[in-house]
C-alpha atoms as a PDB file:
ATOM      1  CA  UNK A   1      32.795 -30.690  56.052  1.00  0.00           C
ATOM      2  CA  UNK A   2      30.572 -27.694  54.934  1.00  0.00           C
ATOM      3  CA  UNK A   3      31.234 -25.334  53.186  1.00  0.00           C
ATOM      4  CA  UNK A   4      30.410 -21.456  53.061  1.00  0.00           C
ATOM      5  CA  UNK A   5      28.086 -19.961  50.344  1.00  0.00           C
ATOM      6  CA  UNK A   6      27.873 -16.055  49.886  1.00  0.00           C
ATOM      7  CA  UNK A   7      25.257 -14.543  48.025  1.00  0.00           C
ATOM      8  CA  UNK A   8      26.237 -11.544  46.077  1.00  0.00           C
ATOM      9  CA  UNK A   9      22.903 -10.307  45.758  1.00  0.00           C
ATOM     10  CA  UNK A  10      20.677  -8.427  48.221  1.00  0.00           C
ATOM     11  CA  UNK A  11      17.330 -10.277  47.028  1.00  0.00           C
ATOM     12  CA  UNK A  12      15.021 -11.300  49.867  1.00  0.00           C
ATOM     13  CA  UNK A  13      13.676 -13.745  47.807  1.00  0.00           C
ATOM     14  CA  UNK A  14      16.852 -15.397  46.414  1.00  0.00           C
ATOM     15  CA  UNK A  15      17.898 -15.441  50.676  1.00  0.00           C
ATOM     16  CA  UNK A  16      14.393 -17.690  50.963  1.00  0.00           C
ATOM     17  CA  UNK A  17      14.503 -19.612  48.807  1.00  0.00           C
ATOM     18  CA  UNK A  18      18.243 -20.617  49.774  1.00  0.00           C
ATOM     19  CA  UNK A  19      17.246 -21.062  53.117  1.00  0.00           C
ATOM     20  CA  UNK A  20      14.016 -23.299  52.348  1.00  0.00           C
ATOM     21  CA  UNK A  21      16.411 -25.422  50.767  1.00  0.00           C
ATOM     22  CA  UNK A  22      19.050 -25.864  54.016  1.00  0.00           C
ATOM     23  CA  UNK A  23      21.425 -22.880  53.023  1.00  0.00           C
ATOM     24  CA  UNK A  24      22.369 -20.325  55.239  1.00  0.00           C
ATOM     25  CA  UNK A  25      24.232 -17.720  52.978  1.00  0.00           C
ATOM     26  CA  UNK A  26      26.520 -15.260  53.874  1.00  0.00           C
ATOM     27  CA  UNK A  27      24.745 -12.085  52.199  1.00  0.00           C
ATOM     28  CA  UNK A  28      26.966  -9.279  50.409  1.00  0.00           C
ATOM     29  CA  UNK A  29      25.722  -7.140  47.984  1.00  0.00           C
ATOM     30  CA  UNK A  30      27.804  -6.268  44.935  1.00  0.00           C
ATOM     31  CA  UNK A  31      27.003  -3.252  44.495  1.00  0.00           C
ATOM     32  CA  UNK A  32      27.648  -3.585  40.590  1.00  0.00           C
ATOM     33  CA  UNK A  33      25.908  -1.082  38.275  1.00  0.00           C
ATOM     34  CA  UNK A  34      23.977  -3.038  36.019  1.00  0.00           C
ATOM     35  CA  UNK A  35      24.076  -0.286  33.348  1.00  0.00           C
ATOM     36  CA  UNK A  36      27.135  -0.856  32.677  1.00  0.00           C
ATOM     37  CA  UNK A  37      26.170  -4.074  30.100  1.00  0.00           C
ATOM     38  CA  UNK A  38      24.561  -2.985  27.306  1.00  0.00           C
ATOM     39  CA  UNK A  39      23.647  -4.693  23.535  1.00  0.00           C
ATOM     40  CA  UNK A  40      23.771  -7.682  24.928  1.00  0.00           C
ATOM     41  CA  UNK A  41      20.579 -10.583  23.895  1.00  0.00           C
ATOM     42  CA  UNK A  42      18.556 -11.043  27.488  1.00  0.00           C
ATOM     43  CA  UNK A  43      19.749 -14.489  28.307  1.00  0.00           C
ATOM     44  CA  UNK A  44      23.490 -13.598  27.946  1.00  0.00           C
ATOM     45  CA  UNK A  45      22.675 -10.368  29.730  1.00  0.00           C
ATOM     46  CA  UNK A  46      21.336 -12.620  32.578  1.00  0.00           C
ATOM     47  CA  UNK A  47      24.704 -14.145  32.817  1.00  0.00           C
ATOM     48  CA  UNK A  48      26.931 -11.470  31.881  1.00  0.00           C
ATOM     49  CA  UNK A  49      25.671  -9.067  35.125  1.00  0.00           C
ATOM     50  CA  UNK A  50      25.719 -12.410  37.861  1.00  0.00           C
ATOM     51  CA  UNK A  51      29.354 -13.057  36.626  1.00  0.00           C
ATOM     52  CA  UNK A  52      30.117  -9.652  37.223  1.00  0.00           C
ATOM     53  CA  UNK A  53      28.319  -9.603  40.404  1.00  0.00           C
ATOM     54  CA  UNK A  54      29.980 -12.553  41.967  1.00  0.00           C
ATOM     55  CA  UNK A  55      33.166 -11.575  40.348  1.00  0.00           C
ATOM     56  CA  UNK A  56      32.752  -7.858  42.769  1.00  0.00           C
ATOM     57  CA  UNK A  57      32.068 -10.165  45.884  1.00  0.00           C
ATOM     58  CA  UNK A  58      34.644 -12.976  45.584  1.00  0.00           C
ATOM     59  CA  UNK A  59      37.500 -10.244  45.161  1.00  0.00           C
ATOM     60  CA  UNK A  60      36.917  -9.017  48.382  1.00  0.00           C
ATOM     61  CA  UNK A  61      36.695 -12.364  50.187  1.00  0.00           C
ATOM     62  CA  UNK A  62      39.392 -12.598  52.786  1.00  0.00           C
ATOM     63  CA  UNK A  63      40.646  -8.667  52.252  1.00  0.00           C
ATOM     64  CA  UNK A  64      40.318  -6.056  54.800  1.00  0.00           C
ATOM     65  CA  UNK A  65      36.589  -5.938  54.283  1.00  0.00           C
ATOM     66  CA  UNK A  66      35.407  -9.477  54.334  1.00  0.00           C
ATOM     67  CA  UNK A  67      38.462 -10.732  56.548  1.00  0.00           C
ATOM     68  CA  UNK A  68      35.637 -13.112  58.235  1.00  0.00           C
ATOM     69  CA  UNK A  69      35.191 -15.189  55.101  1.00  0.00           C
ATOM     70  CA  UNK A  70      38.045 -17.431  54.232  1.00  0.00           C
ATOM     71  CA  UNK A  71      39.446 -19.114  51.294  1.00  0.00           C
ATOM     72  CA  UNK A  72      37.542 -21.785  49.973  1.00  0.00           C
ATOM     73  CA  UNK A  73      33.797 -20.055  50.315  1.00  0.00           C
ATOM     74  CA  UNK A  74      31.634 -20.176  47.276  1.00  0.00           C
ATOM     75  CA  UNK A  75      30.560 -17.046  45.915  1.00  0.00           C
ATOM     76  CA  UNK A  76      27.430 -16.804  44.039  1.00  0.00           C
ATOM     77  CA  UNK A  77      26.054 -14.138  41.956  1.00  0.00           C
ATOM     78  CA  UNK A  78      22.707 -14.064  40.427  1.00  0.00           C
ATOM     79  CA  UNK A  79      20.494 -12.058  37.833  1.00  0.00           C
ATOM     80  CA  UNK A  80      17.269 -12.125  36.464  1.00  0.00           C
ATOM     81  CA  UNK A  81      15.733 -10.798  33.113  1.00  0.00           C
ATOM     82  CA  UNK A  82      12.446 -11.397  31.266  1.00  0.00           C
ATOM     83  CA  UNK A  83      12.709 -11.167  27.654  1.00  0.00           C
ATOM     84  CA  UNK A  84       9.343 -10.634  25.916  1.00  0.00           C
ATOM     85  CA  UNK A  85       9.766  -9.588  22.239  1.00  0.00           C
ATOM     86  CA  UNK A  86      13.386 -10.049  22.035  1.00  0.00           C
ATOM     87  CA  UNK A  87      13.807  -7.376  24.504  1.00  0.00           C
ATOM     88  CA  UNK A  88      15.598  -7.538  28.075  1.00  0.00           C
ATOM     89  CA  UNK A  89      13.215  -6.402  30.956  1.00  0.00           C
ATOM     90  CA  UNK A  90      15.222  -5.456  33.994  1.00  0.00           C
ATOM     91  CA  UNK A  91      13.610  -3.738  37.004  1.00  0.00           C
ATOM     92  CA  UNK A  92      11.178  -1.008  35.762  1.00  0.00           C
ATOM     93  CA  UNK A  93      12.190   2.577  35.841  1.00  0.00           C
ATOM     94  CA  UNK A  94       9.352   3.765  37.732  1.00  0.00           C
ATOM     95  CA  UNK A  95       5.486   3.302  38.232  1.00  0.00           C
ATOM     96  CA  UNK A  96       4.307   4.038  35.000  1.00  0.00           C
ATOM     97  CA  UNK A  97       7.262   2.023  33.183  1.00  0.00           C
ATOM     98  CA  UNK A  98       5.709  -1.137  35.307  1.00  0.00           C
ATOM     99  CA  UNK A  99       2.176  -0.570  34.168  1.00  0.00           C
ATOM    100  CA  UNK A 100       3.417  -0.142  30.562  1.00  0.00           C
ATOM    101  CA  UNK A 101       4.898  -3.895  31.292  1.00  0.00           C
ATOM    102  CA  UNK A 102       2.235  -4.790  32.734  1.00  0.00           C
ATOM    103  CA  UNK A 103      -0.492  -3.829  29.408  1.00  0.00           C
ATOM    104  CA  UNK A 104       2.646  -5.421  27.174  1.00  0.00           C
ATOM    105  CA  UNK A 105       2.831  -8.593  29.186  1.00  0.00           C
ATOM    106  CA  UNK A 106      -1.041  -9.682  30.074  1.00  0.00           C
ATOM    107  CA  UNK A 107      -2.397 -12.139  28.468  1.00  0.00           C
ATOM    108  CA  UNK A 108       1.081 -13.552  27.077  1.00  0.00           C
ATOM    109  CA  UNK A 109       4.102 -15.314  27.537  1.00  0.00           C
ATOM    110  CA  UNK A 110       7.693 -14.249  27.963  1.00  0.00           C
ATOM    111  CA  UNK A 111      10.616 -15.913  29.061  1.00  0.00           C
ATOM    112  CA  UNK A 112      12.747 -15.225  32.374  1.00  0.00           C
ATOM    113  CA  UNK A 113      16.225 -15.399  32.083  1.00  0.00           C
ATOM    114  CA  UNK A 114      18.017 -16.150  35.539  1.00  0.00           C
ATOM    115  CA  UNK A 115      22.246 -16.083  35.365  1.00  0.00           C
ATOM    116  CA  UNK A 116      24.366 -17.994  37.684  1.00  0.00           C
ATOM    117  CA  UNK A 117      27.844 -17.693  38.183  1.00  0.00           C
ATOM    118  CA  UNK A 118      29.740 -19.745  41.038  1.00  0.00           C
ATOM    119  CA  UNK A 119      33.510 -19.243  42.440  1.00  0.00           C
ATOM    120  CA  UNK A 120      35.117 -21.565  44.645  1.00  0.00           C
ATOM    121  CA  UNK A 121      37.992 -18.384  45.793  1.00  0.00           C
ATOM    122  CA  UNK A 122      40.049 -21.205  46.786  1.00  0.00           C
ATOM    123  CA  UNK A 123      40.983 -22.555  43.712  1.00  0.00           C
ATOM    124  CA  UNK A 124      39.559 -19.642  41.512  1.00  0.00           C
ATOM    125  CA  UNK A 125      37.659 -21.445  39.716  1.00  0.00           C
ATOM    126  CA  UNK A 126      34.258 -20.646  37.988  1.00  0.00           C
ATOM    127  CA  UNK A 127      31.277 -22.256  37.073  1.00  0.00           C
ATOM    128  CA  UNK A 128      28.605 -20.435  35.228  1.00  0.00           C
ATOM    129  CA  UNK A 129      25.274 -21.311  33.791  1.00  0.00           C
ATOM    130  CA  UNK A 130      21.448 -19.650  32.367  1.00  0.00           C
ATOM    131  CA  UNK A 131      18.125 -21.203  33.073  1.00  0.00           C
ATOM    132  CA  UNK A 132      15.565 -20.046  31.405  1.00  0.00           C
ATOM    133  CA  UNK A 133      11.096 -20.953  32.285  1.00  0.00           C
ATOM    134  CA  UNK A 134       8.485 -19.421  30.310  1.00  0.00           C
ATOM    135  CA  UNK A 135       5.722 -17.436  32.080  1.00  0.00           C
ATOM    136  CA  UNK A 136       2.631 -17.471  31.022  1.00  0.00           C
ATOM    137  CA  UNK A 137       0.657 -14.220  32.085  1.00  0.00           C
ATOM    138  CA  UNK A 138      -2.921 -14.259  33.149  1.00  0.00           C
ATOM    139  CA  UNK A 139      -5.187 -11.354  31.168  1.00  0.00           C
ATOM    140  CA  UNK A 140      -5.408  -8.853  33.830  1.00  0.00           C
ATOM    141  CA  UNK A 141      -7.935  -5.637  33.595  1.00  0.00           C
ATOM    142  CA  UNK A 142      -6.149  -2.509  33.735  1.00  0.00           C
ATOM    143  CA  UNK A 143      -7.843  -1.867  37.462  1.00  0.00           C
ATOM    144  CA  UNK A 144      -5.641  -5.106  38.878  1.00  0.00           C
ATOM    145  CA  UNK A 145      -2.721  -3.324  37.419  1.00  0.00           C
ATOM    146  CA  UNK A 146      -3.135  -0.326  39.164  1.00  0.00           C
ATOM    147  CA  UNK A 147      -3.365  -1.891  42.254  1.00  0.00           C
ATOM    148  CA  UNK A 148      -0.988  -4.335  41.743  1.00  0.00           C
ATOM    149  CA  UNK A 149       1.628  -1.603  40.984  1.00  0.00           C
ATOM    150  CA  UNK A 150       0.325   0.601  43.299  1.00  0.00           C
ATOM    151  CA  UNK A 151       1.514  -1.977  45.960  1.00  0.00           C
ATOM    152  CA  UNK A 152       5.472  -1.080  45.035  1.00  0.00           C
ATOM    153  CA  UNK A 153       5.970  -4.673  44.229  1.00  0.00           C
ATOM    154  CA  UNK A 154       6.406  -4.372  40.920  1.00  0.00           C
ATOM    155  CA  UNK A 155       9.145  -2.014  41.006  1.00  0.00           C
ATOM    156  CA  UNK A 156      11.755  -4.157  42.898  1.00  0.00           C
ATOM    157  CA  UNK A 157      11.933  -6.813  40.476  1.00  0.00           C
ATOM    158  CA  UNK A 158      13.157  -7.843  37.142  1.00  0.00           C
ATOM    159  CA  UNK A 159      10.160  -8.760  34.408  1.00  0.00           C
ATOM    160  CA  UNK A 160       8.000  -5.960  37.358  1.00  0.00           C
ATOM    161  CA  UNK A 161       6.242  -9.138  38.761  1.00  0.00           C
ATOM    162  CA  UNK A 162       6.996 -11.724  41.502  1.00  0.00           C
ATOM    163  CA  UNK A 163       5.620 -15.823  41.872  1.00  0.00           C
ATOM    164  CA  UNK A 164       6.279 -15.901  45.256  1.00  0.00           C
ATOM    165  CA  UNK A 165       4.604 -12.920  46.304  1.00  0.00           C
ATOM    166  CA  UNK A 166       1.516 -10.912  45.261  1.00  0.00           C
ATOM    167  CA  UNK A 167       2.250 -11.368  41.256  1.00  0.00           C
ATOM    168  CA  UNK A 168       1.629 -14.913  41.807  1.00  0.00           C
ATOM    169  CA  UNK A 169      -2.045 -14.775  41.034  1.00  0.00           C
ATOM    170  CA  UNK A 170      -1.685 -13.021  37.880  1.00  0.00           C
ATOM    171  CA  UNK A 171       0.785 -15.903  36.229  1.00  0.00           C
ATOM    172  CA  UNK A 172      -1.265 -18.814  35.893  1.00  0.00           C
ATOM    173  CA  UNK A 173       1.554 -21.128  34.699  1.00  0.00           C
ATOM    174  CA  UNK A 174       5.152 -21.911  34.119  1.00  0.00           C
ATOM    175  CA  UNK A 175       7.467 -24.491  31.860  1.00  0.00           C
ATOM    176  CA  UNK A 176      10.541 -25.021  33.696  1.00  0.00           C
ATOM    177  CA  UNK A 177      11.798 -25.018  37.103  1.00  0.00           C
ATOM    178  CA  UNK A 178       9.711 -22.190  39.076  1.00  0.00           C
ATOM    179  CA  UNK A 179      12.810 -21.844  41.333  1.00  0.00           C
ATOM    180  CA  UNK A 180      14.178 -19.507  38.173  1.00  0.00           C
ATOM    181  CA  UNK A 181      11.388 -17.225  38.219  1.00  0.00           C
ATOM    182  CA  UNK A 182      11.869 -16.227  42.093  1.00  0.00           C
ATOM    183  CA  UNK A 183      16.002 -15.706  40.981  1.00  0.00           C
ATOM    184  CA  UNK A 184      18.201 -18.746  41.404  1.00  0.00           C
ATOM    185  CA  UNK A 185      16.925 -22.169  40.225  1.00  0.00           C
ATOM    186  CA  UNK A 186      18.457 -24.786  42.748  1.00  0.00           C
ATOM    187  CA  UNK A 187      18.940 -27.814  40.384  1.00  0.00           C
ATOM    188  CA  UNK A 188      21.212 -25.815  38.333  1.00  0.00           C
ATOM    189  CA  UNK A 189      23.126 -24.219  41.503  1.00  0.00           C
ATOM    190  CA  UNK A 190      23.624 -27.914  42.667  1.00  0.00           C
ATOM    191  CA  UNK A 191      25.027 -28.973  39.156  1.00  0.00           C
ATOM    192  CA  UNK A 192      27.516 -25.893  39.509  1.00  0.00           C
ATOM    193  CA  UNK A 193      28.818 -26.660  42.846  1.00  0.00           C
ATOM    194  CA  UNK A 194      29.320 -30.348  41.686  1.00  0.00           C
ATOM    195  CA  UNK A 195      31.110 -28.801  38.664  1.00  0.00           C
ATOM    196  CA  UNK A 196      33.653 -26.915  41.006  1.00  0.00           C
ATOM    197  CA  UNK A 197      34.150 -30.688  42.911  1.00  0.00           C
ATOM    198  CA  UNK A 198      31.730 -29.637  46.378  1.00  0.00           C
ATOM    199  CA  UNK A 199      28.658 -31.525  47.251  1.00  0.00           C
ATOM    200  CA  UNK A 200      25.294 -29.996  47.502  1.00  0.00           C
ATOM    201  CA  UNK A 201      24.882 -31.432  51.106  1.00  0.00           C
ATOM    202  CA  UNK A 202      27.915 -29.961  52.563  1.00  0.00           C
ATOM    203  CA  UNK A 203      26.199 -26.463  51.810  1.00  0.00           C
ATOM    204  CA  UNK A 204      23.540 -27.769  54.522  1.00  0.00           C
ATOM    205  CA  UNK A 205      23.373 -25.463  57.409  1.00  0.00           C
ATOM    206  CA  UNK A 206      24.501 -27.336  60.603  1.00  0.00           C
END
C-alpha cells in the first residue's frame, strides 16, 4: 500500500532529490517565520525550525485547506544551517552578507546542519532527527565570489552555497552523507519512517 509524503518545504532541491529517489511529494510550504527561533546552538536550530515547519503543514492536513490529503500522510519538514565558528548561517540577508560568507568560509570547513521532523497525522506521531556532514571549502579568489554571488544563487540557500548546483565546484569535499548538504539526507528519512512503523518502499511512486 503506499503511502503519501508531503513536503513542508518549498525547496527545489529537497523536491529532486526526493524524486531521484522514487518519491513523489505532495509540496506545501509552511510558511513559518524562521525568526521566530532565536539563541538556539545551529544543530538544534536545524531541528527546532523543521519541527515547526512540519508541525504548520500536518495541522492543516485534511481541514478545509488541504481536504485532498487524508489521514495517514506523512508530513515532513526540513531545515538546513551551516555552523562555522559556533555560529548558525541561515540564508544570507542580501548580496553583500553572502560575499562576507563567502571571504569567512574559503579555504575552510564548516559543518551543515540539516533537521528532520516526520508525522504520520494518523496516529500523531513524530519522529525527529539532525544529520550533520562537514564541508570542506575550496580557496576561492575574491573575483569567483563575485560572480558566483552575482549569479543569485547564493542568496536562496542556507550556508549561501549549493552542491548540486553552481557552488559545487567551489567545495571540494564532504564527510558524511552529501544528501544533507542539498537539505534532506535520505538514509536518515528512511530510518524515521521505519520509526513511525511505514516502509521506505511504500513511499515509491506507482
Amino acid at each position: 500500500m503506499s503511502t503519501t509524503l508531503v513536503l513542508a518545504s518549498a525547496s527545489p532541491a529537497r523536491l529532486a532529490t526526493l524524486r531521484a529517489a522514487g518519491v513523489e511529494p505532495v509540496v506545501v510550504v509552511s510558511g513559518v517565520d524562521e525568526s521566530q527561533v532565536t539563541g538556539l546552538e545551529p544543530a538544534e536550530l536545524a531541528l527546532q525550525l523543521a519541527e515547526l515547519k512540519c508541525a504548520a503543514v500536518a495541522e492543516r492536513v485534511g481541514r478545509d485547506d488541504l481536504p485532498q490529503l487524508s489521514e495517514g500522510a506523512l508530513v515532513l519538514g526540513c531545515d538546513s544551517v551551516l555552523e562555522l565558528d559556533g555560529e548558525a548561517l541561515g540564508k544570507p540577508a542580501d548580496a553583500e552578507d553572502a560575499v562576507r560568507r563567502w571571504r569567512a568560509m574559503r579555504g575552510r570547513s564548516g559543518v551543515l546542519h540539516t533537521g528532520h521532523s516526520l508525522r504520520d497525522t494518523a496516529s500523531g506521531h513524530v519522529a525527529a532527527a539532525t544529520a550533520s556532514t562537514v564541508v570542506h571549502f575550496a580557496d576561492v579568489d575574491d573575483d569567483e565570489i563575485a560572480a558566483y554571488v552575482a549569479t543569485g544563487e547564493p542568496l536562496q540557500v542556507a550556508g549561501a552555497f549549493t552542491i548540486d548546483g553552481l557552488g559545487g565546484a567551489f567545495v571540494t569535499h564532504l564527510e558524511g552523507d552529501h544528501h544533507t548538504v542539498v537539505g534532506v539526507s535520505l538514509p536518515l528519512l528512511r530510518d524515521l519512517v521505519a520509526e513511525l512503523g511505514h516502509a521506505w518502499t511504500d513511499l515509491w511512486a506507482r
